[in-house]
N, C-alpha and C. Protein backbone atom coordinates (compact mmCIF):
# COMPACT_ATOMS: atom_id res chain seq x y z
N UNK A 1 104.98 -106.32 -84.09
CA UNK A 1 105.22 -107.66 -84.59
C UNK A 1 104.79 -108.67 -83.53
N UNK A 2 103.84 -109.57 -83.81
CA UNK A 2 103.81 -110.74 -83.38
C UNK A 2 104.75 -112.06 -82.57
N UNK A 3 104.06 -111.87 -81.32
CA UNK A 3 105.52 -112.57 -81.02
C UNK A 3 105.10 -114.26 -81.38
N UNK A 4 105.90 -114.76 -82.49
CA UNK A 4 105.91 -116.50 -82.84
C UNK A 4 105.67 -117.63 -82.07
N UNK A 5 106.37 -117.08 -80.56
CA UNK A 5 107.22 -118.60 -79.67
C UNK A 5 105.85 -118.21 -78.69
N UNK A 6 104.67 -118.99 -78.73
CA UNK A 6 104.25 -118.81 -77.40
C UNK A 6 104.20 -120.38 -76.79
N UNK A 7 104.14 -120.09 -75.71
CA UNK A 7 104.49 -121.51 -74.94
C UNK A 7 102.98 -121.50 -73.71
N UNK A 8 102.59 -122.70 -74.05
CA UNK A 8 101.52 -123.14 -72.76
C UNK A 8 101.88 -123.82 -71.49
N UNK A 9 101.64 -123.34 -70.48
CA UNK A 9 102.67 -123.86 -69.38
C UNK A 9 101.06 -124.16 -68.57
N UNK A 10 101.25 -125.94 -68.05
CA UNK A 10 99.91 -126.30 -67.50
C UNK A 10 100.51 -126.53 -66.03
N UNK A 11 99.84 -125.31 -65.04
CA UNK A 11 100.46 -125.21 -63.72
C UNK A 11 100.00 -126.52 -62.83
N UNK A 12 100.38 -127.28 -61.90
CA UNK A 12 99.70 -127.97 -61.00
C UNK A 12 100.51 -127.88 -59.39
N UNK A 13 100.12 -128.47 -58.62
CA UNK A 13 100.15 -128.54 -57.18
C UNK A 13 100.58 -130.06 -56.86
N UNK A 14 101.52 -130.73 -56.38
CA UNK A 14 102.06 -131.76 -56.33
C UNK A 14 102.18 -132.09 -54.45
N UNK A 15 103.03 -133.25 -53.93
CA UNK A 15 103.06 -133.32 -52.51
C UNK A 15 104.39 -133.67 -52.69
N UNK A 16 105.33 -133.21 -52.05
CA UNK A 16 106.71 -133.69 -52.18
C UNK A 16 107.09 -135.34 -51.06
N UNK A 17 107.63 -135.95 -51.94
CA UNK A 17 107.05 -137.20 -50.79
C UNK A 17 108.47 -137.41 -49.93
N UNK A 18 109.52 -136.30 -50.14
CA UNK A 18 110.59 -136.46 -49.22
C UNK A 18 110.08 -135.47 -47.88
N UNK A 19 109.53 -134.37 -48.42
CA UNK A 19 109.41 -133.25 -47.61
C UNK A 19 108.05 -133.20 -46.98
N UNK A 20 106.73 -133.87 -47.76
CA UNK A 20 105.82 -133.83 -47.29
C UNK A 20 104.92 -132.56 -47.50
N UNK A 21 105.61 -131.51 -48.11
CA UNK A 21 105.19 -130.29 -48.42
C UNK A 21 104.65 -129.96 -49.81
N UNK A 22 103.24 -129.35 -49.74
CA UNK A 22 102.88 -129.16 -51.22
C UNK A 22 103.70 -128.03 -52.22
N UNK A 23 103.81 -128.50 -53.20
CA UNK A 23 105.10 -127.77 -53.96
C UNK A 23 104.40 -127.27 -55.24
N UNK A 24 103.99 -126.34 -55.79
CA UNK A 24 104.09 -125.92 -57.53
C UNK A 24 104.90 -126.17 -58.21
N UNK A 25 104.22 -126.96 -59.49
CA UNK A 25 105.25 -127.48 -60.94
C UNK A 25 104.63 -126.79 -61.56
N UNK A 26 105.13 -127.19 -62.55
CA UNK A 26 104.63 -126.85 -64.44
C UNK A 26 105.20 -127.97 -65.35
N UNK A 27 104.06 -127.77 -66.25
CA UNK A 27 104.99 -128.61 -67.65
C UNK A 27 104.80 -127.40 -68.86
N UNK A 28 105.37 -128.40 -69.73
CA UNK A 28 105.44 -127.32 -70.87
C UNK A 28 104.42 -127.08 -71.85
N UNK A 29 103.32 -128.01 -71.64
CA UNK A 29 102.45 -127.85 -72.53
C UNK A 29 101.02 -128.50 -72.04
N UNK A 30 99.94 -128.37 -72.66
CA UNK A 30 98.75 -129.50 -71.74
C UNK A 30 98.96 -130.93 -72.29
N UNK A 31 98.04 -131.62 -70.80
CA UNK A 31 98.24 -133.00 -71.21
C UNK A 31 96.96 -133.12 -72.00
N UNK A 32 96.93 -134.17 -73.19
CA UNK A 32 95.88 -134.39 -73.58
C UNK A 32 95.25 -136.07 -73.02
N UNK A 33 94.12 -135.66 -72.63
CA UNK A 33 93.08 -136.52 -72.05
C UNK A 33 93.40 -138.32 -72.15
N UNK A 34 93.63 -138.34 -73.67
CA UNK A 34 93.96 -139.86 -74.39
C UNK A 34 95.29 -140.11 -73.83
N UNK A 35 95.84 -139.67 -73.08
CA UNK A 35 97.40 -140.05 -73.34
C UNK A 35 97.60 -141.31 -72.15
N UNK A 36 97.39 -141.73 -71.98
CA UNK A 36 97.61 -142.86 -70.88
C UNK A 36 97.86 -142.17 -69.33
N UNK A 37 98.94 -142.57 -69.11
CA UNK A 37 99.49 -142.29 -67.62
C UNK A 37 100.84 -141.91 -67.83
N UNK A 38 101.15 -141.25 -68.57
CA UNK A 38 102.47 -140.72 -68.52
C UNK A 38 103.22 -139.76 -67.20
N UNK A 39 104.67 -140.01 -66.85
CA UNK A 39 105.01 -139.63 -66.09
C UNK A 39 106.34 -138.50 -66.32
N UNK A 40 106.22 -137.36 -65.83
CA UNK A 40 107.55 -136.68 -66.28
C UNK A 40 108.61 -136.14 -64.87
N UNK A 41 109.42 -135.98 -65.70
CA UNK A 41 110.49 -135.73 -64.59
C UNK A 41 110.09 -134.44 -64.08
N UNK A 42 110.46 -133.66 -62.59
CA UNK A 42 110.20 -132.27 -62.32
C UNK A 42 111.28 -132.08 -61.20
N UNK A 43 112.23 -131.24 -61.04
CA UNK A 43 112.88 -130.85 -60.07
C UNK A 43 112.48 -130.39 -58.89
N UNK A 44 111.93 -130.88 -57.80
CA UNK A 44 111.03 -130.35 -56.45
C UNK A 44 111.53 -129.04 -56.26
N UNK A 45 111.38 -128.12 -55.80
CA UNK A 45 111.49 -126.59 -55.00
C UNK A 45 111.98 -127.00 -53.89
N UNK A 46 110.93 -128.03 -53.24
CA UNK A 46 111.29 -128.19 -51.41
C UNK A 46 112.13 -128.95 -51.13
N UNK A 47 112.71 -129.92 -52.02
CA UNK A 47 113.59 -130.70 -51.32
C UNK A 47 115.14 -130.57 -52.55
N UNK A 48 115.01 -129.94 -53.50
CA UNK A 48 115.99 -130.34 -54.73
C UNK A 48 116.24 -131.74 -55.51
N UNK A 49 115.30 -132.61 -54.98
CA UNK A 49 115.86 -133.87 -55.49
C UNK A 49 114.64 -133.58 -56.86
N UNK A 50 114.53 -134.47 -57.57
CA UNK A 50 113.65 -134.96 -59.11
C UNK A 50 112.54 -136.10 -58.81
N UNK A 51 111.58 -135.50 -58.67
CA UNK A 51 110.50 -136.74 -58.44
C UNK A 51 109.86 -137.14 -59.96
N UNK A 52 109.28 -138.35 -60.32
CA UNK A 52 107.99 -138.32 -61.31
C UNK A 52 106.71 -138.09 -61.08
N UNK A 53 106.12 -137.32 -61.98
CA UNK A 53 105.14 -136.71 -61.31
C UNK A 53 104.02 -137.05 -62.72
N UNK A 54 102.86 -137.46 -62.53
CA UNK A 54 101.99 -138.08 -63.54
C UNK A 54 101.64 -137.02 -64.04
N UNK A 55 101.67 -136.70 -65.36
CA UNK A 55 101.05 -135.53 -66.29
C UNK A 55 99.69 -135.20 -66.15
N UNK A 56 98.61 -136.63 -65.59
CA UNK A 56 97.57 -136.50 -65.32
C UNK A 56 96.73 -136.10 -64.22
N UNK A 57 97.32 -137.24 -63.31
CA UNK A 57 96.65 -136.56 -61.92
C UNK A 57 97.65 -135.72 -60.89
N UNK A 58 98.44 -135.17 -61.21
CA UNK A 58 99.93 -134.44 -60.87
C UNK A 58 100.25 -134.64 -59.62
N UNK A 59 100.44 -136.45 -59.50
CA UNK A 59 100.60 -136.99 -58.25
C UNK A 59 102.64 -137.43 -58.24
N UNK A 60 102.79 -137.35 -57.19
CA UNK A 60 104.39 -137.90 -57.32
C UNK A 60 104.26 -139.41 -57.60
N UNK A 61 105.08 -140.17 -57.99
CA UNK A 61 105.22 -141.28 -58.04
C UNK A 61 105.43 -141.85 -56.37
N UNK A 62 105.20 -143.10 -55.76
CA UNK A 62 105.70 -143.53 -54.69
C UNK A 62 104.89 -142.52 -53.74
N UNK A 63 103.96 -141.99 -54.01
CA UNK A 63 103.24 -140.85 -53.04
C UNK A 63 101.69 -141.93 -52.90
N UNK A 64 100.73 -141.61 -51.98
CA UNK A 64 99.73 -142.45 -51.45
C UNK A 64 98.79 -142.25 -52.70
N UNK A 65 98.61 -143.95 -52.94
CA UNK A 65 97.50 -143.91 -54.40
C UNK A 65 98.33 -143.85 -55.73
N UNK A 66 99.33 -143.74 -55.73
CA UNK A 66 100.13 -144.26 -56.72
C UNK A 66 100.81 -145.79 -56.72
């Protein structure tokens, strides 16, 4: 049997801007191209705090060039 639930998980590489350390996210699905500049929440690895992190260029918010 077919499994129903598949899920696309679009990996990226972020800079943690407390820690300074590059960190791996994910979201839950891809971004599509048209979508503006949307920003989503992500729980850091390196530091535990919640940065925003742009769906597009998978930059932190408040990080250099944002």
């Amino acid at each position: 049997m077919p499994n129903s639930l598949q899920c696309n998980m679009a990996v990226f590489i972020y800079r943690c801007p407390t820690t300074r350390r590059n960190v791996q996210g994910w979201f839950a699905e891809e971004v599509p191209a048209n979508d503006g500049e949307p920003y989503e929440t992500v729980k850091c690895l390196a530091c535990k705090q919640v940065h925003l992190i742009s769906r597009l260029t998978g930059k932190a918010l408040g990080t250099e060039g944002e």
